[in-house]
C-alpha atoms as a PDB file:
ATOM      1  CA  UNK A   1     279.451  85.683 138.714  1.00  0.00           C
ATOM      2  CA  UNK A   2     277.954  84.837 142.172  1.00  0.00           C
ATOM      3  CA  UNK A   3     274.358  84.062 141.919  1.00  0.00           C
ATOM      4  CA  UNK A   4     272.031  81.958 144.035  1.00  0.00           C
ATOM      5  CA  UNK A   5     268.260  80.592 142.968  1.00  0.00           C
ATOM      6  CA  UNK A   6     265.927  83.368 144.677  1.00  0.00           C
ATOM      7  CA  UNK A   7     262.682  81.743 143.406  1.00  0.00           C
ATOM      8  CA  UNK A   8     260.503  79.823 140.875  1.00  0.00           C
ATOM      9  CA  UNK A   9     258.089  81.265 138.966  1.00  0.00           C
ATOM     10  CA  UNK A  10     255.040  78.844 138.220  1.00  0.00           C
ATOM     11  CA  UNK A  11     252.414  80.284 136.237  1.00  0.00           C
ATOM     12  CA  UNK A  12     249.062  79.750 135.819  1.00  0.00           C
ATOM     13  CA  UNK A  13     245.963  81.107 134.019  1.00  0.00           C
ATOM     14  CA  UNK A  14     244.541  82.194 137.173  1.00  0.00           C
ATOM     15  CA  UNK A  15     245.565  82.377 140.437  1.00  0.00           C
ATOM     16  CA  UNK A  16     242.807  79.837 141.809  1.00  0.00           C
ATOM     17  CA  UNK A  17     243.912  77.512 139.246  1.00  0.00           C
ATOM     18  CA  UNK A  18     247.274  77.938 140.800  1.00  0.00           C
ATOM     19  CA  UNK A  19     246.311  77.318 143.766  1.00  0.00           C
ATOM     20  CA  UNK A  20     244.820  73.887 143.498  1.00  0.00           C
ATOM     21  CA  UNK A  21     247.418  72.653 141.120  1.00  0.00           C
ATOM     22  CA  UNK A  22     249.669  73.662 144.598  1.00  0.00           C
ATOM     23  CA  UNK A  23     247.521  71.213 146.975  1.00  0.00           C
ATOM     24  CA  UNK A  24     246.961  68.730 144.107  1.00  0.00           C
ATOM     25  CA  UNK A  25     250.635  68.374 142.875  1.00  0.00           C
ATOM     26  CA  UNK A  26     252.725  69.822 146.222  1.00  0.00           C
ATOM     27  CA  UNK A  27     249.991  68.798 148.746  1.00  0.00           C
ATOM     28  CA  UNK A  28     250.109  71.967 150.472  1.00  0.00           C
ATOM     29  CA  UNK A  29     248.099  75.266 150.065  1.00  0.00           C
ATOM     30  CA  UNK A  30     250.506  78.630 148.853  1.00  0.00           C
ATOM     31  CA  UNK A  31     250.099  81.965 151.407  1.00  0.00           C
ATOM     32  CA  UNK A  32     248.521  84.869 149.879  1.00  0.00           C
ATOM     33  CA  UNK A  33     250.882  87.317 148.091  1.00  0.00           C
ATOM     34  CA  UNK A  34     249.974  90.373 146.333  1.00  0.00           C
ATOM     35  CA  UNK A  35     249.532  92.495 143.083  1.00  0.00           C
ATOM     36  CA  UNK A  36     251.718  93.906 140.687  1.00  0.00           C
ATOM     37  CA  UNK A  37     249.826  96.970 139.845  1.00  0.00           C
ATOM     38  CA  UNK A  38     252.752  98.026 136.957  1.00  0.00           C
ATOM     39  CA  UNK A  39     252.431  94.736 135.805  1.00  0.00           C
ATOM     40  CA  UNK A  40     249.666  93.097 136.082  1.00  0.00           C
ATOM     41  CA  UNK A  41     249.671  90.111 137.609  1.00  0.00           C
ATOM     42  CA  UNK A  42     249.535  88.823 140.933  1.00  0.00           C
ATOM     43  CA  UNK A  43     251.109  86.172 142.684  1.00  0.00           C
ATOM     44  CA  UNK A  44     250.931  83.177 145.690  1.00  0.00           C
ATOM     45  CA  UNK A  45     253.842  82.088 147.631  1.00  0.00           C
ATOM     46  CA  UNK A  46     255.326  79.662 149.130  1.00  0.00           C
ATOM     47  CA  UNK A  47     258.507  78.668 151.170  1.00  0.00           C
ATOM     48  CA  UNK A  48     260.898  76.015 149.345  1.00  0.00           C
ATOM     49  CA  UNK A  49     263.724  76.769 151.235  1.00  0.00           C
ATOM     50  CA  UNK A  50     266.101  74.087 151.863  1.00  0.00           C
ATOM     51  CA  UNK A  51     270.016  74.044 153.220  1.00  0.00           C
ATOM     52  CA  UNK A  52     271.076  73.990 149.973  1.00  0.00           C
ATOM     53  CA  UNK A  53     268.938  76.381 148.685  1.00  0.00           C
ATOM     54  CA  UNK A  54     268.610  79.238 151.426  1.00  0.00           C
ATOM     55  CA  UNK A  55     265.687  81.834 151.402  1.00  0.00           C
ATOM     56  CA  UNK A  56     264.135  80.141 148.447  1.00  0.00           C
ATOM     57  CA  UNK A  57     260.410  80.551 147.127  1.00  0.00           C
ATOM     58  CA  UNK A  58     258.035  79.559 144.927  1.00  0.00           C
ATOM     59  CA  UNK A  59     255.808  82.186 143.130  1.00  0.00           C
ATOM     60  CA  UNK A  60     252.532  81.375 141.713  1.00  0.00           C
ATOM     61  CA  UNK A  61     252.192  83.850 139.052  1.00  0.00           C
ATOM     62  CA  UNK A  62     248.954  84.894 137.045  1.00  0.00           C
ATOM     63  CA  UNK A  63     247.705  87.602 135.001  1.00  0.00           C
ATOM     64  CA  UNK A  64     245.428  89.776 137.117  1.00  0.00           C
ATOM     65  CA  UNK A  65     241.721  90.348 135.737  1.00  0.00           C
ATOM     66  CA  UNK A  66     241.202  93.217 137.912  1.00  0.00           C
ATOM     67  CA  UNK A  67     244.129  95.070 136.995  1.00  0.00           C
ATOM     68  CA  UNK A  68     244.835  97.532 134.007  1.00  0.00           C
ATOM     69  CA  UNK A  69     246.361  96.537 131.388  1.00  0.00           C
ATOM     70  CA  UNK A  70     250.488  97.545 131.860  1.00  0.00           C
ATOM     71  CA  UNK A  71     251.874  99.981 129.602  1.00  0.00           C
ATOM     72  CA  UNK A  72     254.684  97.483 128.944  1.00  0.00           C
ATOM     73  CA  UNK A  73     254.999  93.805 128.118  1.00  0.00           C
ATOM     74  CA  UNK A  74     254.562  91.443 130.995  1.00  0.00           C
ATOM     75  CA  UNK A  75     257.240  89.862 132.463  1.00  0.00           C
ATOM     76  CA  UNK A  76     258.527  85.919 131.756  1.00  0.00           C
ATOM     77  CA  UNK A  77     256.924  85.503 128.328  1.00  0.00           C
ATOM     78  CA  UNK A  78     253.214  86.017 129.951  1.00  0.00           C
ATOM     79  CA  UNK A  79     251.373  87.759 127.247  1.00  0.00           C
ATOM     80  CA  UNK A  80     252.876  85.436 124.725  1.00  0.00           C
ATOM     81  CA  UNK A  81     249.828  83.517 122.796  1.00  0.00           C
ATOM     82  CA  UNK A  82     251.690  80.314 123.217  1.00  0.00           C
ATOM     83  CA  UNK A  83     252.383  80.552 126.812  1.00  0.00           C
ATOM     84  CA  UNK A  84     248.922  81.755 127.859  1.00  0.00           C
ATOM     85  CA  UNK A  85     247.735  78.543 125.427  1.00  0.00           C
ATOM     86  CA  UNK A  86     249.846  76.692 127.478  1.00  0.00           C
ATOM     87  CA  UNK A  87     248.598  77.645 130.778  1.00  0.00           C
ATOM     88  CA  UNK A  88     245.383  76.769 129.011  1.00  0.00           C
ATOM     89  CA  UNK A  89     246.546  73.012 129.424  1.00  0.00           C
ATOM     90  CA  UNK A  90     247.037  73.839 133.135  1.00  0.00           C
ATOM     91  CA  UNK A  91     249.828  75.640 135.628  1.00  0.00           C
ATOM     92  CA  UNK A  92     253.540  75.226 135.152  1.00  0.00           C
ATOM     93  CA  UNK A  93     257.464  75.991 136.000  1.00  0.00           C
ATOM     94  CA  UNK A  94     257.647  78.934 133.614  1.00  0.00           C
ATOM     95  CA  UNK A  95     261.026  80.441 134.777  1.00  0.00           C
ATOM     96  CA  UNK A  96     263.370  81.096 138.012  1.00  0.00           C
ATOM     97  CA  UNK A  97     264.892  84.423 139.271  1.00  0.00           C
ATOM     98  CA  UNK A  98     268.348  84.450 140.481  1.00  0.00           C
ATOM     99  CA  UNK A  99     269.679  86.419 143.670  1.00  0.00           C
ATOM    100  CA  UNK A 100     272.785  88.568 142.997  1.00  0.00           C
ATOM    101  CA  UNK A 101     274.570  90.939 145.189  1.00  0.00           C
ATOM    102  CA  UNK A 102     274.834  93.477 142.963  1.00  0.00           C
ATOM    103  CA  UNK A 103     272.322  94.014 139.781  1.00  0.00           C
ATOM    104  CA  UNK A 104     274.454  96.667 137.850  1.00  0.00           C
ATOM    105  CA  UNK A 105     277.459  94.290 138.136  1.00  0.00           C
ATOM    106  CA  UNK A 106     275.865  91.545 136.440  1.00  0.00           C
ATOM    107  CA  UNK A 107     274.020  93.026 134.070  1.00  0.00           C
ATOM    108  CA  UNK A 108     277.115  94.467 132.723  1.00  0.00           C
ATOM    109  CA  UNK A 109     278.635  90.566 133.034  1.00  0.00           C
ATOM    110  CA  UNK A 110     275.886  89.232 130.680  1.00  0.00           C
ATOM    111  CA  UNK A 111     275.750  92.385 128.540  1.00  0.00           C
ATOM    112  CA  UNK A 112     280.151  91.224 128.014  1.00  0.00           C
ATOM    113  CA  UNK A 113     278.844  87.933 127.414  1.00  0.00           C
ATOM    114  CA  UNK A 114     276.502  89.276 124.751  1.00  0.00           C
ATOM    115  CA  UNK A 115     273.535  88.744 126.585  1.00  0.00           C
ATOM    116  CA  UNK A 116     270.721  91.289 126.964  1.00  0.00           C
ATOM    117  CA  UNK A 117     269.248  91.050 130.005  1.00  0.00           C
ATOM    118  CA  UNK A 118     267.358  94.176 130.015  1.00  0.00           C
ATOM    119  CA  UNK A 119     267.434  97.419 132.256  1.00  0.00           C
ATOM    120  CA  UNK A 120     267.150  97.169 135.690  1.00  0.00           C
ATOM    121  CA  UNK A 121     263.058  97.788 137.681  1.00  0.00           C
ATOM    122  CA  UNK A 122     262.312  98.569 140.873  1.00  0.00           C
ATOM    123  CA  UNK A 123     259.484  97.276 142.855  1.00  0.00           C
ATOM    124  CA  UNK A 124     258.719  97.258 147.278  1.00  0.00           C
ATOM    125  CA  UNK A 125     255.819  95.974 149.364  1.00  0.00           C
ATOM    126  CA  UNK A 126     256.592  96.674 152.604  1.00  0.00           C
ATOM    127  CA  UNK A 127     260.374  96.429 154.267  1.00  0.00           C
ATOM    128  CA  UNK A 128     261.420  94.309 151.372  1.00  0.00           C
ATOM    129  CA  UNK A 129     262.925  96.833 148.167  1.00  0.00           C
ATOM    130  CA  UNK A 130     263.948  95.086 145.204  1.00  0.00           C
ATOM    131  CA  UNK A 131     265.355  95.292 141.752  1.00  0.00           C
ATOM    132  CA  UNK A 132     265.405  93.154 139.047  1.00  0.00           C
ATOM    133  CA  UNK A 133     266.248  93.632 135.156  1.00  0.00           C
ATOM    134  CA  UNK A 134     263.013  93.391 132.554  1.00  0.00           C
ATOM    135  CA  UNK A 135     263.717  92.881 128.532  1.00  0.00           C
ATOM    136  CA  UNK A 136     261.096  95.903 126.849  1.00  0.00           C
ATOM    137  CA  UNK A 137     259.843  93.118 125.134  1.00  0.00           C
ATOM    138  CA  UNK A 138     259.279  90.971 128.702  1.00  0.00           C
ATOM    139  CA  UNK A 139     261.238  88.035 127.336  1.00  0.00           C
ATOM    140  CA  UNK A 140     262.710  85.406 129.300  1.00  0.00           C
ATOM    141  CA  UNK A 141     266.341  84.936 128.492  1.00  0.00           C
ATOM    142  CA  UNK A 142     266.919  81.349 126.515  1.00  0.00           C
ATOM    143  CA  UNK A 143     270.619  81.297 126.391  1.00  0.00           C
ATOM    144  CA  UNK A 144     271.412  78.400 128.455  1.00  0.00           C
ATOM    145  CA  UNK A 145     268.679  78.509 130.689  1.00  0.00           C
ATOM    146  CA  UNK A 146     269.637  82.244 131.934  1.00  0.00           C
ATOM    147  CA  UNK A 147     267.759  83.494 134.762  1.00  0.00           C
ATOM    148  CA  UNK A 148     265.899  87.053 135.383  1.00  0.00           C
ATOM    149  CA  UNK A 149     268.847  88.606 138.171  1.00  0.00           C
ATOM    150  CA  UNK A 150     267.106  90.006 141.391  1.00  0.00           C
ATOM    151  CA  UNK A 151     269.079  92.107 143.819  1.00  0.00           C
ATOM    152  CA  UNK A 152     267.108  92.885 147.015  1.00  0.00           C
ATOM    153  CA  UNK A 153     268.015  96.019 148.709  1.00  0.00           C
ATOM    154  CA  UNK A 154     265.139  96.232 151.655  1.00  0.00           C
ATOM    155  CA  UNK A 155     266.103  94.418 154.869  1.00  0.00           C
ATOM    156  CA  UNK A 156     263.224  92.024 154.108  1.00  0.00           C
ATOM    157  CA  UNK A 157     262.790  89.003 152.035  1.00  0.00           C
ATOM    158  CA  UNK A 158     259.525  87.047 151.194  1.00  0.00           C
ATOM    159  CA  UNK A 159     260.688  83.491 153.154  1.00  0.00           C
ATOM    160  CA  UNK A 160     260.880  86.137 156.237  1.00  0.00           C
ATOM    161  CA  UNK A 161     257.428  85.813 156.786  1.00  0.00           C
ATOM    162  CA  UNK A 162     256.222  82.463 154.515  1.00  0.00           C
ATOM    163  CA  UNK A 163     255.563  79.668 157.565  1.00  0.00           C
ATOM    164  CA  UNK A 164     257.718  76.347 156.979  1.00  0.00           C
ATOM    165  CA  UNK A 165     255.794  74.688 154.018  1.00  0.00           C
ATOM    166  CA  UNK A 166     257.546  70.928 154.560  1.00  0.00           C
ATOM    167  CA  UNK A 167     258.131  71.787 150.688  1.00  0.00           C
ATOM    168  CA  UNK A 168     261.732  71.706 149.787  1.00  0.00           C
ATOM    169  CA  UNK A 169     264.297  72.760 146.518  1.00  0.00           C
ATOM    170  CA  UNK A 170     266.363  69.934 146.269  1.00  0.00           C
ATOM    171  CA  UNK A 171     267.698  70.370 142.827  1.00  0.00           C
ATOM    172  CA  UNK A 172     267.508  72.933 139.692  1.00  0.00           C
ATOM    173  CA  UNK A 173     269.138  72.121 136.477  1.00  0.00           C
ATOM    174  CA  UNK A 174     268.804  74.567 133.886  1.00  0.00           C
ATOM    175  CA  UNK A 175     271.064  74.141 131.433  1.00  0.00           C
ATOM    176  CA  UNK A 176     269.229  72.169 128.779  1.00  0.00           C
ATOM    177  CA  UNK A 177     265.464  73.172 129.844  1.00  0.00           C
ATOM    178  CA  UNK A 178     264.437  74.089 133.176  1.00  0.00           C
ATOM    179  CA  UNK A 179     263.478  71.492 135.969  1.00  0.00           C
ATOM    180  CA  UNK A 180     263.325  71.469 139.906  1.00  0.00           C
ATOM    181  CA  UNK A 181     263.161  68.564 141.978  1.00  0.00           C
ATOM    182  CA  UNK A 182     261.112  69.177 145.279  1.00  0.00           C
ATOM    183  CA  UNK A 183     260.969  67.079 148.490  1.00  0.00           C
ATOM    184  CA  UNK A 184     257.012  67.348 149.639  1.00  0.00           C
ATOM    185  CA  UNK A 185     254.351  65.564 151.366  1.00  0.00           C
ATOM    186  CA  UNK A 186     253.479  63.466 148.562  1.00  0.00           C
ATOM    187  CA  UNK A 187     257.177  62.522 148.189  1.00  0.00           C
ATOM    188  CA  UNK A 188     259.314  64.034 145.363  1.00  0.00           C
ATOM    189  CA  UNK A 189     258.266  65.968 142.870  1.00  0.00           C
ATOM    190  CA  UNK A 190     260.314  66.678 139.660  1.00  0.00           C
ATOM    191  CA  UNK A 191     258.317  69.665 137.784  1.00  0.00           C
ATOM    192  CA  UNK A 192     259.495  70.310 133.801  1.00  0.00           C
ATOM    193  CA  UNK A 193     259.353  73.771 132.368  1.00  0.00           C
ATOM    194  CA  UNK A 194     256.342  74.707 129.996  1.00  0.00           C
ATOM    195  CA  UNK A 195     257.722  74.280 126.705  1.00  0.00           C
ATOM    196  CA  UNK A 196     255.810  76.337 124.113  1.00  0.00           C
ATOM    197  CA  UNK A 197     257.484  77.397 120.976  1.00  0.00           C
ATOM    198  CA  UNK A 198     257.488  81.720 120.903  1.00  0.00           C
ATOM    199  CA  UNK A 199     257.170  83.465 117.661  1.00  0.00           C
END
């Protein structure tokens, strides 16, 4: 199945915490993003893109206090007690999100494979349309370090407009626990998933 890494997803108890673990660990500041009002949570950015890894981000991902509370579990394990303990400890690489041409297609891949991936959401912000599949239950999926398919239907992407960052993706392995390896200003940087045991 043809899939390429869209974006990480660090998350962090708030988004200002996010955003100084950013300048502290990546030694650059993340551009503003926006809210997920269905959600929420809100989110930074910030361009990672590299030649291996094209139209690649990084999300900085928190739990909005201003928002309502969604009507359905939050997505990537966020309103699990042991995550949000985590995040307690401070920000981290939480998940990625994988770019496929066609959603439907892979989700009916996995679901062959025996893996439940969930049903398929749609979200927008501007040009840029997007769909992506969400477990009810807002689970990541474990099996082999699976990530959450995204299939962008807009004519925009987020690293249209994110400035250069002189951040790079050099390398994702995510077979036995996730972990990126990133080229940046304070040299490279190998980030390790959160690892907090889920009931």
């Amino acid at each position: 199945m043809s899939m390429e890494v869209d974006h990480l997803v660090i998350a962090a108890s708030t988004l200002e915490e996010g955003r100084k673990w950013c300048e502290q660990v990546l030694g650059v500041s993340p551009q503003p993003g926006g809210q997920h009002a269905w959600m929420g949570t809100h989110n930074l950015l910030l361009n990672i893109s590299a030649p291996n890894y094209p139209r690649c981000y990084l999300e900085i991902l928190a739990i909005d206090p201003s928002a309502p509370a969604p009507a359905r579990a939050r997505w990537f394990d966020l309103d699990q007690p042991a995550v949000q303990a985590k995040l307690q400890e401070g920000p981290g690489l939480l998940h990625w999100v994988a770019r496929v041409p066609n959603l439907d297609a892979a989700l009916a891949y996995w679901q062959g494979e025996g893996v439940d991936a969930g049903q398929p959401v749609e979200g927008s912000r501007g040009d840029m349309r997007w769909r992506l599949a969400l477990r009810e239950d807002g689970r990541r999926l474990r099996k082999e370090g699976l990530p959450t398919p995204i299939e962008w239907s807009g004519t925009g992407h987020p690293t249209d407009k994110l400035p250069e960052s002189g951040v790079q993706l050099l390398t994702l392995e995510a077979r036995d626990g996730l972990s990126a390896t990133l080229s940046t200003p304070k040299g490279e940087v190998t980030l390790q998933a959160i690892e907090a045991t889920l009931d």
